[in-house]
C-alpha atoms as a PDB file:
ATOM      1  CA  UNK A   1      -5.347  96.380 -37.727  1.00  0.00           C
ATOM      2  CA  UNK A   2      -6.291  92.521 -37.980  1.00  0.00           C
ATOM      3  CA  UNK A   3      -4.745  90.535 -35.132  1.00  0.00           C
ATOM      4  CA  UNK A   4      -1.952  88.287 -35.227  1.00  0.00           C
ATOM      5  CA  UNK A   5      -2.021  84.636 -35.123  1.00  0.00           C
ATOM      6  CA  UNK A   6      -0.517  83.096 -32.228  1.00  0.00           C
ATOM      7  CA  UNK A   7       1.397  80.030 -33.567  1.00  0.00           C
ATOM      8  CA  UNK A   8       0.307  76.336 -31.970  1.00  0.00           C
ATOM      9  CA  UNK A   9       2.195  75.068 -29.387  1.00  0.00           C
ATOM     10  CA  UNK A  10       4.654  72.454 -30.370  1.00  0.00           C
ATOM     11  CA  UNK A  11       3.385  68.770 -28.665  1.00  0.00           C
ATOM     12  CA  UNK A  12       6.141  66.163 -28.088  1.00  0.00           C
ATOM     13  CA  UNK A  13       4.835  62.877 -29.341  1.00  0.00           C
ATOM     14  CA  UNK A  14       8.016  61.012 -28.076  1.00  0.00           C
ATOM     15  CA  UNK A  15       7.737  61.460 -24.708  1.00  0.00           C
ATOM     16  CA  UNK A  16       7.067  57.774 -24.400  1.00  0.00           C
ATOM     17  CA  UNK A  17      10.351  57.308 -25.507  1.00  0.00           C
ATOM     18  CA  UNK A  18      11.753  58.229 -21.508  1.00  0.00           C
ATOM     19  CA  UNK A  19       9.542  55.381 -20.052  1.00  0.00           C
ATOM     20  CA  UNK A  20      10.854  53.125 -22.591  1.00  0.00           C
ATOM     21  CA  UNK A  21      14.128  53.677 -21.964  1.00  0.00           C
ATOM     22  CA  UNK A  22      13.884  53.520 -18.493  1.00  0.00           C
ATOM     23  CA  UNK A  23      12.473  50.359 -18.896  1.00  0.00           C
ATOM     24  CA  UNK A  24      14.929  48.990 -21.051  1.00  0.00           C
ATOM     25  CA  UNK A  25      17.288  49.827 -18.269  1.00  0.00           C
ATOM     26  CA  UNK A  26      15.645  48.194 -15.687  1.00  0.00           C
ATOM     27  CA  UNK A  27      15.839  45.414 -17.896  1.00  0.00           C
ATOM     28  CA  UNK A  28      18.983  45.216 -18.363  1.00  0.00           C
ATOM     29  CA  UNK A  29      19.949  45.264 -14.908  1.00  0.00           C
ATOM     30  CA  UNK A  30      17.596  42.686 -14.109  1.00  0.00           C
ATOM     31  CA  UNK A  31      19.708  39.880 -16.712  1.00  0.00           C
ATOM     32  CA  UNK A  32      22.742  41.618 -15.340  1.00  0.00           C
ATOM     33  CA  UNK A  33      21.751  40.246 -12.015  1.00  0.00           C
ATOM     34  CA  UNK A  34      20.197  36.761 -13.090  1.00  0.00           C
ATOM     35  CA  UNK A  35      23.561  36.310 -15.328  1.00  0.00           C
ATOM     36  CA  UNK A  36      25.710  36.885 -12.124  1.00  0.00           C
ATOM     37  CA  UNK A  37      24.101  34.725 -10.418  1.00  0.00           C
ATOM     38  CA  UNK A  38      23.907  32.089 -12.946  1.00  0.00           C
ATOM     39  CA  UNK A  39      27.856  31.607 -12.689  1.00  0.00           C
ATOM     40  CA  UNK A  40      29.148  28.658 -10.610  1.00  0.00           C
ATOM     41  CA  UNK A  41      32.284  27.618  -9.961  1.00  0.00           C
ATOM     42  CA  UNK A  42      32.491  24.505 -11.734  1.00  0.00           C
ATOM     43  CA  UNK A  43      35.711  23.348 -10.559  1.00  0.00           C
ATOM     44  CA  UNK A  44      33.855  23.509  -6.514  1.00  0.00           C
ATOM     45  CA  UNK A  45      30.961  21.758  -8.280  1.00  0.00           C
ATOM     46  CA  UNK A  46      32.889  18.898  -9.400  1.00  0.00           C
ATOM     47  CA  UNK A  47      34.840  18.353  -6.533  1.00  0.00           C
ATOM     48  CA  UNK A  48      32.164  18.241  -4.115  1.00  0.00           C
ATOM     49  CA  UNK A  49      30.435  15.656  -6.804  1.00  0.00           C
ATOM     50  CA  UNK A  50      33.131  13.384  -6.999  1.00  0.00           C
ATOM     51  CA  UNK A  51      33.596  13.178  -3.401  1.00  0.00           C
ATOM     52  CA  UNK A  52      30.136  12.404  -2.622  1.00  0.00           C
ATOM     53  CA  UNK A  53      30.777   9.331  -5.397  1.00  0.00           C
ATOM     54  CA  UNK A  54      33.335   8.082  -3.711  1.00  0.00           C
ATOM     55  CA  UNK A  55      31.413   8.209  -0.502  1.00  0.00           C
ATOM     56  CA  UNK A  56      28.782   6.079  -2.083  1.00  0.00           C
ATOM     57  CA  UNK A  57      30.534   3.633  -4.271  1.00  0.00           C
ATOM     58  CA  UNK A  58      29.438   5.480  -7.196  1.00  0.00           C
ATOM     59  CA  UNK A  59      31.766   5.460 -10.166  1.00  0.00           C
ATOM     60  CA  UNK A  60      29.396   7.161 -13.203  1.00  0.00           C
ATOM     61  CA  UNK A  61      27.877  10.471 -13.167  1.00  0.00           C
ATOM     62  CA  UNK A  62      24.008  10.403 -13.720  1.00  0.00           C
ATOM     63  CA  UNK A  63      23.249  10.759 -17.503  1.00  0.00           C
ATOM     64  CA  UNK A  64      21.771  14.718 -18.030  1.00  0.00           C
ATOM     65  CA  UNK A  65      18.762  13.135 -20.222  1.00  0.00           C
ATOM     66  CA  UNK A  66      18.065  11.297 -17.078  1.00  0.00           C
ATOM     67  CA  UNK A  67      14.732  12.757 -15.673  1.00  0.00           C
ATOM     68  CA  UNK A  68      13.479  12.039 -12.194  1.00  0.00           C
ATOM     69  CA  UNK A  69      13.490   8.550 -10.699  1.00  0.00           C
ATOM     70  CA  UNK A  70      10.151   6.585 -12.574  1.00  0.00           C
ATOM     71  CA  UNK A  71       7.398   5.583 -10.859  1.00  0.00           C
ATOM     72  CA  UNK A  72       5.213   2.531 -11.387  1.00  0.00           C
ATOM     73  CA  UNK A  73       6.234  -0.832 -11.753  1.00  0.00           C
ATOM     74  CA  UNK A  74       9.869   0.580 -13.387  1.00  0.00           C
ATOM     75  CA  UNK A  75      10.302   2.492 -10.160  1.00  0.00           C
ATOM     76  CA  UNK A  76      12.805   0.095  -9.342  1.00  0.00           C
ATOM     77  CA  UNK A  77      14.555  -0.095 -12.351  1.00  0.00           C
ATOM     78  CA  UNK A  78      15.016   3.395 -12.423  1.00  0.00           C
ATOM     79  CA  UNK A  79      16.507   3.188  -8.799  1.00  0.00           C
ATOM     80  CA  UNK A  80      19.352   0.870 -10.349  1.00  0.00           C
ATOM     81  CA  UNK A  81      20.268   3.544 -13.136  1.00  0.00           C
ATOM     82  CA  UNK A  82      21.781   5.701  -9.968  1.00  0.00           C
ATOM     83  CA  UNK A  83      23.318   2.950  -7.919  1.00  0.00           C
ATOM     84  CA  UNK A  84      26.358   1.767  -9.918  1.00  0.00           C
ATOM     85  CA  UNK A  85      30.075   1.261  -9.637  1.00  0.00           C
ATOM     86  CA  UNK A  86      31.197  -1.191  -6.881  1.00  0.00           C
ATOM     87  CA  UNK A  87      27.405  -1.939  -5.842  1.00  0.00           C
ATOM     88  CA  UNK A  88      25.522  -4.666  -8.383  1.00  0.00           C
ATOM     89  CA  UNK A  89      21.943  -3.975  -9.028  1.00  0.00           C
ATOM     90  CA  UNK A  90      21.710  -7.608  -7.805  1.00  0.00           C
ATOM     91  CA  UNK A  91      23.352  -7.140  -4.268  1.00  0.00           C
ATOM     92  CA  UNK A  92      21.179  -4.437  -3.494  1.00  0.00           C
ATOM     93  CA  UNK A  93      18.156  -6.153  -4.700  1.00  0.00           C
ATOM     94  CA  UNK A  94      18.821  -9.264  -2.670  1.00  0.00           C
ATOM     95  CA  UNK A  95      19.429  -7.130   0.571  1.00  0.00           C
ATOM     96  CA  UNK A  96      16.659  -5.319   0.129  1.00  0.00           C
ATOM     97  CA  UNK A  97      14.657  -8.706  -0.283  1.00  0.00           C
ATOM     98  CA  UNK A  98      16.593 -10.307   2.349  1.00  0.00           C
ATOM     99  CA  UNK A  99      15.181  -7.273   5.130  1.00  0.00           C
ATOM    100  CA  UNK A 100      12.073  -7.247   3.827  1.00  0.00           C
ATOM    101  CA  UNK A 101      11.157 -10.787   4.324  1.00  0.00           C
ATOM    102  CA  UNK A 102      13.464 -10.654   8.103  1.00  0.00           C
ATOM    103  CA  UNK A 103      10.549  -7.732   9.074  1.00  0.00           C
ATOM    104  CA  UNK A 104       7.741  -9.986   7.930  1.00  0.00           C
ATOM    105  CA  UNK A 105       8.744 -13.115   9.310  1.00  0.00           C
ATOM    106  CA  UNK A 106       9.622 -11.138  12.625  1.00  0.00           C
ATOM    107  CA  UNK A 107       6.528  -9.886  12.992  1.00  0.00           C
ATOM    108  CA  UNK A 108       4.772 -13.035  12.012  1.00  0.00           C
ATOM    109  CA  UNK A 109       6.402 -14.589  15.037  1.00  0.00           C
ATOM    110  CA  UNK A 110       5.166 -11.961  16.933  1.00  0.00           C
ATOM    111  CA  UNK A 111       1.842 -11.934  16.080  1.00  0.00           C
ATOM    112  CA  UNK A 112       1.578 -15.817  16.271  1.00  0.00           C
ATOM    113  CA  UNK A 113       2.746 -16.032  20.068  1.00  0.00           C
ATOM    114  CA  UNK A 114       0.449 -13.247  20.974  1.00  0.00           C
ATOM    115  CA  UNK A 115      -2.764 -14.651  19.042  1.00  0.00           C
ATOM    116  CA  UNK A 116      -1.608 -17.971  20.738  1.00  0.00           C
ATOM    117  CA  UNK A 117      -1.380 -15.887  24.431  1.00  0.00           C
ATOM    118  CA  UNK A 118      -5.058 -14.682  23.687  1.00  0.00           C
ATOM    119  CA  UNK A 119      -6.379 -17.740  22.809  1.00  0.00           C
ATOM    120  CA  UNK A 120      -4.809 -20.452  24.676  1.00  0.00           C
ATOM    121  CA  UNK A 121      -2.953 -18.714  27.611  1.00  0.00           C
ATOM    122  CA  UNK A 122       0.263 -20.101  26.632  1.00  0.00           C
ATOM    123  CA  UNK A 123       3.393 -19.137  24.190  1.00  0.00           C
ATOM    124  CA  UNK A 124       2.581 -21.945  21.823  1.00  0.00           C
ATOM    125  CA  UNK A 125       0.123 -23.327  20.138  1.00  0.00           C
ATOM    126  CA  UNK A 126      -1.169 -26.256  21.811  1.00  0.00           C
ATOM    127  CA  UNK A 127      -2.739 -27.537  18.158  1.00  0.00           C
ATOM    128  CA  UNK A 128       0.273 -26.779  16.179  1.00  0.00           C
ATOM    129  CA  UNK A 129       1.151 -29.827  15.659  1.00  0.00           C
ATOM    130  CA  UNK A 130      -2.279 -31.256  14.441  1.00  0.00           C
ATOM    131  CA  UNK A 131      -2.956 -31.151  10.489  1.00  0.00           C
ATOM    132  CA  UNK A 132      -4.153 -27.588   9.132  1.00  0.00           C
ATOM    133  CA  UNK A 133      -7.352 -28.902   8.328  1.00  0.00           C
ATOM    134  CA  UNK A 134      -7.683 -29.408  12.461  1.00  0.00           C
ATOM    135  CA  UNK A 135      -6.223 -26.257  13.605  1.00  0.00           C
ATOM    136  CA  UNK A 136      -8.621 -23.143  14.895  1.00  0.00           C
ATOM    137  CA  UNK A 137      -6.208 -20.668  13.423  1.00  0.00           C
ATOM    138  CA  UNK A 138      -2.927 -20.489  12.336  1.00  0.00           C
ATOM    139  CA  UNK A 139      -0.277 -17.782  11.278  1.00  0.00           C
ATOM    140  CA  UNK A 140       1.692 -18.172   7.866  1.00  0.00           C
ATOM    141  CA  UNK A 141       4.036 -15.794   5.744  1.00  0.00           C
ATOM    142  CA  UNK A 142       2.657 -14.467   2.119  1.00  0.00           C
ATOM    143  CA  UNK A 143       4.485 -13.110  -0.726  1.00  0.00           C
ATOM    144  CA  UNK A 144       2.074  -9.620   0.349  1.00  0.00           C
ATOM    145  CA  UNK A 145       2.798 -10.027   4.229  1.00  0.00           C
ATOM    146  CA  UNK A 146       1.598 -12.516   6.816  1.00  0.00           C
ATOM    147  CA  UNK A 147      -1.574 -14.309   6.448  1.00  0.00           C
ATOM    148  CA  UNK A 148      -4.035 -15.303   9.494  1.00  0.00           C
ATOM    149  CA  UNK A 149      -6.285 -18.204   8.038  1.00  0.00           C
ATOM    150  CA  UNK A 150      -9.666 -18.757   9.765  1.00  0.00           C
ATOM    151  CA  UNK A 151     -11.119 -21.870   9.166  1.00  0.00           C
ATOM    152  CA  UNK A 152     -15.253 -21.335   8.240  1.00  0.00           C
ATOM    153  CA  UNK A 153     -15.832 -24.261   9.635  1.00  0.00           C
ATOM    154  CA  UNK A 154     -15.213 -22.455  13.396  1.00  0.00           C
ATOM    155  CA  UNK A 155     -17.124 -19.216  11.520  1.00  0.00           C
ATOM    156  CA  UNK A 156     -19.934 -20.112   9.670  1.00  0.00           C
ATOM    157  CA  UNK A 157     -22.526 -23.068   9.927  1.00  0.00           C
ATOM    158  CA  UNK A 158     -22.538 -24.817   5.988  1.00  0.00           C
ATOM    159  CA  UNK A 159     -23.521 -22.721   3.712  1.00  0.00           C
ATOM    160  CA  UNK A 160     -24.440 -19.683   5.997  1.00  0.00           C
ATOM    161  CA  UNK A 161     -22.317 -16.160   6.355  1.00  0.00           C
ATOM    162  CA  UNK A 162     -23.603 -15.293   9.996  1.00  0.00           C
ATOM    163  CA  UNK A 163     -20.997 -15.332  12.396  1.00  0.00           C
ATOM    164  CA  UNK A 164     -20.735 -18.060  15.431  1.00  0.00           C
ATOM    165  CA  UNK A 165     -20.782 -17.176  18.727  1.00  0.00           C
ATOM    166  CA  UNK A 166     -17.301 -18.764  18.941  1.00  0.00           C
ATOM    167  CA  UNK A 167     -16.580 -17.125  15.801  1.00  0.00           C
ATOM    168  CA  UNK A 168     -16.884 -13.625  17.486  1.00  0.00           C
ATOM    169  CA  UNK A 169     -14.402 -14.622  20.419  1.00  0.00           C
ATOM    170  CA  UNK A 170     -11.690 -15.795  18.057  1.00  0.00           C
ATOM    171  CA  UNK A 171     -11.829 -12.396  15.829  1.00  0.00           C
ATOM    172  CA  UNK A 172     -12.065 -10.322  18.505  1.00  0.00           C
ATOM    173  CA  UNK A 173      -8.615 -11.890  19.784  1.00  0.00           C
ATOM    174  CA  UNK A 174      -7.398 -11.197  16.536  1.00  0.00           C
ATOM    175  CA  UNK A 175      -8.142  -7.467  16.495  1.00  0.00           C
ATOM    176  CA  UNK A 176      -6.894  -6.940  19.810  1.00  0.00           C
ATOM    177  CA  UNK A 177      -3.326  -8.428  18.523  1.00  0.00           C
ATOM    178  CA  UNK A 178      -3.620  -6.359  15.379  1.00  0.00           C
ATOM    179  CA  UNK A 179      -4.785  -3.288  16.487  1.00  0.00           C
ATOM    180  CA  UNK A 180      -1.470  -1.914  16.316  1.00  0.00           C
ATOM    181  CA  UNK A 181       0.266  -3.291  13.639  1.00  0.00           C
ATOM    182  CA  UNK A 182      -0.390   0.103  10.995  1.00  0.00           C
ATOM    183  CA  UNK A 183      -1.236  -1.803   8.139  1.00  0.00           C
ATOM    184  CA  UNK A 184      -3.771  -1.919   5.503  1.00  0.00           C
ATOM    185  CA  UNK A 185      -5.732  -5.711   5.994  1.00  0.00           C
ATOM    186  CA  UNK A 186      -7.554  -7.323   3.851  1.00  0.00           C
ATOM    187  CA  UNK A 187     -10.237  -9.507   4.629  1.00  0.00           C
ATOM    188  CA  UNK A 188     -10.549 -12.928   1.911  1.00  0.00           C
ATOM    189  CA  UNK A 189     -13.294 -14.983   1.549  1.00  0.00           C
ATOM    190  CA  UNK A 190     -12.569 -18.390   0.377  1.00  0.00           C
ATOM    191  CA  UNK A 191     -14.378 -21.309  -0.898  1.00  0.00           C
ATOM    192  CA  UNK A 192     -13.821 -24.912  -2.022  1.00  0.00           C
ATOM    193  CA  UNK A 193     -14.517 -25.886  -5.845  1.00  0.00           C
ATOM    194  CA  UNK A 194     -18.417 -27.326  -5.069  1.00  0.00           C
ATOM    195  CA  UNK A 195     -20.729 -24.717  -6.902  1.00  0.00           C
ATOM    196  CA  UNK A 196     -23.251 -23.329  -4.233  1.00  0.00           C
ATOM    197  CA  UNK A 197     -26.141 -22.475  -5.549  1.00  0.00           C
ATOM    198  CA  UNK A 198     -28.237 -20.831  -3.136  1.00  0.00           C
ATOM    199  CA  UNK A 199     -30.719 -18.078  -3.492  1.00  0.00           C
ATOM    200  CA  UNK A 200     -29.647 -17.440  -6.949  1.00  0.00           C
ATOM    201  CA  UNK A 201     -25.879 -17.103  -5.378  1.00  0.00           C
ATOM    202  CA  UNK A 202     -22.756 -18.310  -6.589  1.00  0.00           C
ATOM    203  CA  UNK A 203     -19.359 -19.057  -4.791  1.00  0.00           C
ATOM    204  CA  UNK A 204     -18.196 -15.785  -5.433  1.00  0.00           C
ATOM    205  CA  UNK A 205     -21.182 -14.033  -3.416  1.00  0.00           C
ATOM    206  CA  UNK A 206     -20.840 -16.811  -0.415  1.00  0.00           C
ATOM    207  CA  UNK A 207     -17.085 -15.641  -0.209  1.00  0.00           C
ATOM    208  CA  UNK A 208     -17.695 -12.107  -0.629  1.00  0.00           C
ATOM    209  CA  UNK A 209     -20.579 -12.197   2.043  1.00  0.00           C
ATOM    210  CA  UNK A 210     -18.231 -14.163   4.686  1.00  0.00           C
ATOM    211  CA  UNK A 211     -15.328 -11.837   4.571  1.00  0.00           C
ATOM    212  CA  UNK A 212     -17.727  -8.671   4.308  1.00  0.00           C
ATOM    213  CA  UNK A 213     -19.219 -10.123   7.623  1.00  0.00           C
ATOM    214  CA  UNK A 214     -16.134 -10.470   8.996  1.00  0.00           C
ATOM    215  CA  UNK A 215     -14.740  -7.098   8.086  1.00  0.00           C
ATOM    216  CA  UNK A 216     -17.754  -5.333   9.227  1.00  0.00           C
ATOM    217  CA  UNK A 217     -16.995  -6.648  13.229  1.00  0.00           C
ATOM    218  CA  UNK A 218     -13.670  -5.592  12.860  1.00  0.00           C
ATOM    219  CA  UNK A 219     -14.836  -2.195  12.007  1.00  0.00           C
ATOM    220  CA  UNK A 220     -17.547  -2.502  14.986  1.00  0.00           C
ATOM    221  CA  UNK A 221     -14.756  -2.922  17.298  1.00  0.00           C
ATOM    222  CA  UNK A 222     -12.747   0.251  16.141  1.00  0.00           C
ATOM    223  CA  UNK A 223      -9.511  -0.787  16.955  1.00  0.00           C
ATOM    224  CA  UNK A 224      -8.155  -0.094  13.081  1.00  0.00           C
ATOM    225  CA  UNK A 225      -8.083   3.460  11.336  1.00  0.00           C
ATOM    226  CA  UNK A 226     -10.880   4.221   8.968  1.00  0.00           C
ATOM    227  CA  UNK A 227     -10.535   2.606   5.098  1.00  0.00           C
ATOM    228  CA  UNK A 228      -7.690   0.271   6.879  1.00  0.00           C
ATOM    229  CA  UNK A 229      -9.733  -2.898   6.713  1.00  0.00           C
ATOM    230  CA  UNK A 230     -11.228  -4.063   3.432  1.00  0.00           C
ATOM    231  CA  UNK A 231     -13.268  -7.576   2.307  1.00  0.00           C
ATOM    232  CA  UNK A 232     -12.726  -9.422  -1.322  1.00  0.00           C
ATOM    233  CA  UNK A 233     -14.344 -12.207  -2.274  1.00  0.00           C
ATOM    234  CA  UNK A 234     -12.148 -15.181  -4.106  1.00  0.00           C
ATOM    235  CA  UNK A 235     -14.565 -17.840  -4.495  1.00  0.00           C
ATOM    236  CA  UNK A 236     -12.597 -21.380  -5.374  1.00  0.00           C
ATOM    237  CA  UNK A 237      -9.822 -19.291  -7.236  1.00  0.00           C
ATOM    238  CA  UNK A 238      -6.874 -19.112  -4.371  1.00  0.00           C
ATOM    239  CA  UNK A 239      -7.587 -22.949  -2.907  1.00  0.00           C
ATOM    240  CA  UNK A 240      -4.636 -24.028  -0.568  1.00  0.00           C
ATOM    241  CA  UNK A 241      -4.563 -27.645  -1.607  1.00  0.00           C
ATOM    242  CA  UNK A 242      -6.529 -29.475  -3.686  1.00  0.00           C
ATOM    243  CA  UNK A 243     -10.001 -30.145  -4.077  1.00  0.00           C
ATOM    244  CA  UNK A 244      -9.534 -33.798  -4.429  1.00  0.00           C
ATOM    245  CA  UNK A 245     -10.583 -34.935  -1.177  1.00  0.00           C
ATOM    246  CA  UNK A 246     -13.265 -33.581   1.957  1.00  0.00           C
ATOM    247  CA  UNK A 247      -9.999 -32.551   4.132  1.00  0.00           C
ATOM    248  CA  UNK A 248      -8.429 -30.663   1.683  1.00  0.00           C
ATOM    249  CA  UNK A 249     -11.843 -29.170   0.491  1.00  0.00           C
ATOM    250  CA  UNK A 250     -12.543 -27.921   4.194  1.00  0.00           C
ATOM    251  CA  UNK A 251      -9.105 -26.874   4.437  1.00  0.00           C
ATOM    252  CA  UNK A 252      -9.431 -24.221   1.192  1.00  0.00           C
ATOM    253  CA  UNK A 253     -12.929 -23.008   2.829  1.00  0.00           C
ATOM    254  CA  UNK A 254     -11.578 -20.442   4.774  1.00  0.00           C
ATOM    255  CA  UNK A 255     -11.346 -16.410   5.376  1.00  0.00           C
ATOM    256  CA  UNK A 256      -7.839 -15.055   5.756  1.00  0.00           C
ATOM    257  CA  UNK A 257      -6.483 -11.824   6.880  1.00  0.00           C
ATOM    258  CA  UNK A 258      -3.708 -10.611   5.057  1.00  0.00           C
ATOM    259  CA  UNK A 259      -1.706  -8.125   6.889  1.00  0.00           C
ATOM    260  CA  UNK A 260      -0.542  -6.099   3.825  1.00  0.00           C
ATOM    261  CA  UNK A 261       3.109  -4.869   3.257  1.00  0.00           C
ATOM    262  CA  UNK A 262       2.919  -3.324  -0.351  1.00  0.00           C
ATOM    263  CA  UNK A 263      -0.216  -1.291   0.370  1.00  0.00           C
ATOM    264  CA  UNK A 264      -2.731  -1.181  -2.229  1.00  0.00           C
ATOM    265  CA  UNK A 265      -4.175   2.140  -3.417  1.00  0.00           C
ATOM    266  CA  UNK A 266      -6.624   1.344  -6.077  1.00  0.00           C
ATOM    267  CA  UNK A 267      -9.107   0.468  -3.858  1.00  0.00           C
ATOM    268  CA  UNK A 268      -9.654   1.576  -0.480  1.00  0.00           C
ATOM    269  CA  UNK A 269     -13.724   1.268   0.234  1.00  0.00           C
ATOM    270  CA  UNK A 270     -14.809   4.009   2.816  1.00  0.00           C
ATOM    271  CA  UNK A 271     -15.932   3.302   6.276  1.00  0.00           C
ATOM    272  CA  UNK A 272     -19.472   3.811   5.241  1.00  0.00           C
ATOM    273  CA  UNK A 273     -19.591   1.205   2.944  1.00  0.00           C
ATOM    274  CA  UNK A 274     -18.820  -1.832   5.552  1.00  0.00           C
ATOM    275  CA  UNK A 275     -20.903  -0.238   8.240  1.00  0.00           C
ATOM    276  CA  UNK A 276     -22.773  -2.970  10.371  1.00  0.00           C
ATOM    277  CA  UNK A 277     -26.037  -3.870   9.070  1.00  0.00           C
ATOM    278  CA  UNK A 278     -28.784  -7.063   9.320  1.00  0.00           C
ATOM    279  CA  UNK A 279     -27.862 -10.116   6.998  1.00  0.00           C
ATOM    280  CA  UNK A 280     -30.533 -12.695   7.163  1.00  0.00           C
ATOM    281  CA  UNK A 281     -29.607 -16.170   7.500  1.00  0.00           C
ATOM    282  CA  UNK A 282     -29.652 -18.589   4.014  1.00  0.00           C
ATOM    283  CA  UNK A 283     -31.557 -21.203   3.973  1.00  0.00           C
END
């Protein structure tokens, strides 16, 4: 008697079907919970907003296209779009100007009467009243910050960028006053309008040698934060007064320190690249 066929089991090809629906479940829980939490009470919202408004003088609601405040040069334009109401863009301009030059002119002050201390053991200048072309060093305000101009003629011998030995007593005063003022200096190298033509130099590498020279000791006496003290060369571009004349020719050859108040961050050279090193003399 033949034997009898036992019939295949049966396979369930929709099993899959329980994951996916628990999945779908999970799913829809999850929105569930982000959709809950999504509602606000919008009446709260705008009461808190139009209290904090009033609080600030601000009449208009920021625009919703309105991204983040720009940065950039239209940073403080974009500033203005979320100041309105009972406070002009103007007013707030001109108080923020007016504090801005009150710190700088404060701290010019300051730094005058204690460069005058160091130098000349009293609380004023005893050559302030002379002409600038006759004064050792004198403190002046700059649309960046405050300005120390060094005459070359008490730095440099003519046509040389070697430091004096005077020349080294004066800066190190200097850097003892600014040691702790936490700004970024730059060191300028100036020049009057007479080409120099020197060892196949120009102006522009006399003035760029002189304030490198006179970076490079301020460095040496490590009294400012790496990267904080910089040189730049101007040659006869930035002149003071004009070339017409030898006083006002010796006045505009000069290295100034400008104490900086709007940071730069283009340029920032490292340490290593102003570290001390021989620079023969020109003849």
């Amino acid at each position: 008697m033949p034997k009898k066929k036992k019939c295949p089991e049966f396979e369930n090809h929709e099993r899959w079907l329980v994951a996916f629906a628990d999945m779908m479940t999970l799913l829809f829980a999850l929105f569930v919970v982000l959709y809950a939490i999504a509602i606000v009470n919008t009446s709260k919202v705008k009461q808190v907003t139009e209290s904090m408004q009033t609080a600030f003088g601000i009449k208009e609601e920021i625009p919703k296209e309105e991204g983040t405040i720009p940065r950039g040069p239209t940073a403080t334009e974009g500033i203005f779009r979320y100041i309105k109401g009972n406070t002009s863009r103007e007013q707030i301009l001109q108080k923020i100007i007016r504090e801005r030059a009150a710190i700088i002119s404060a701290q010019a002050r300051n730094v005058e009467q204690k460069l005058s201390e160091r130098l000349y053991g009293t609380k004023q200048f005893p050559d302030s009243a002379k002409k600038p072309v006759d004064r050792v060093i004198y403190v002046a305000r700059d649309p960046e910050g405050i300005r120390i101009t060094l005459l070359a003629r008490i730095l440099f011998k003519p046509g040389e960028y070697t430091l004096t030995p005077e020349a080294y007593k004066i800066i190190q005063s200097v850097a003892e006053v600014l040691k702790g003022i936490g700004r970024v200096i730059r060191v300028e190298g100036h020049t009057d309008n007479i080409p120099y033509e020197r060892n196949g130099m120009s102006n522009w590498e006399l003035s760029t040698l002189r304030a490198t020279t006179v970076t490079k000791f301020l460095i040496s006496t490590k009294l400012f934060p790496v990267g904080s003290v910089y040189p730049a060369g101007f040659a006869e571009t930035r002149p003071l007064s004009e070339n017409d004349s030898a006083e006002n020719r010796a006045l505009n050859r000069r290295v100034d320190l400008k104490i900086l108040y709007d940071n730069p961050t283009d340029y920032i050279p490292p340490d290593e690249q102003l570290g001390n090193g021989e620079k023969s003399t020109k003849e």
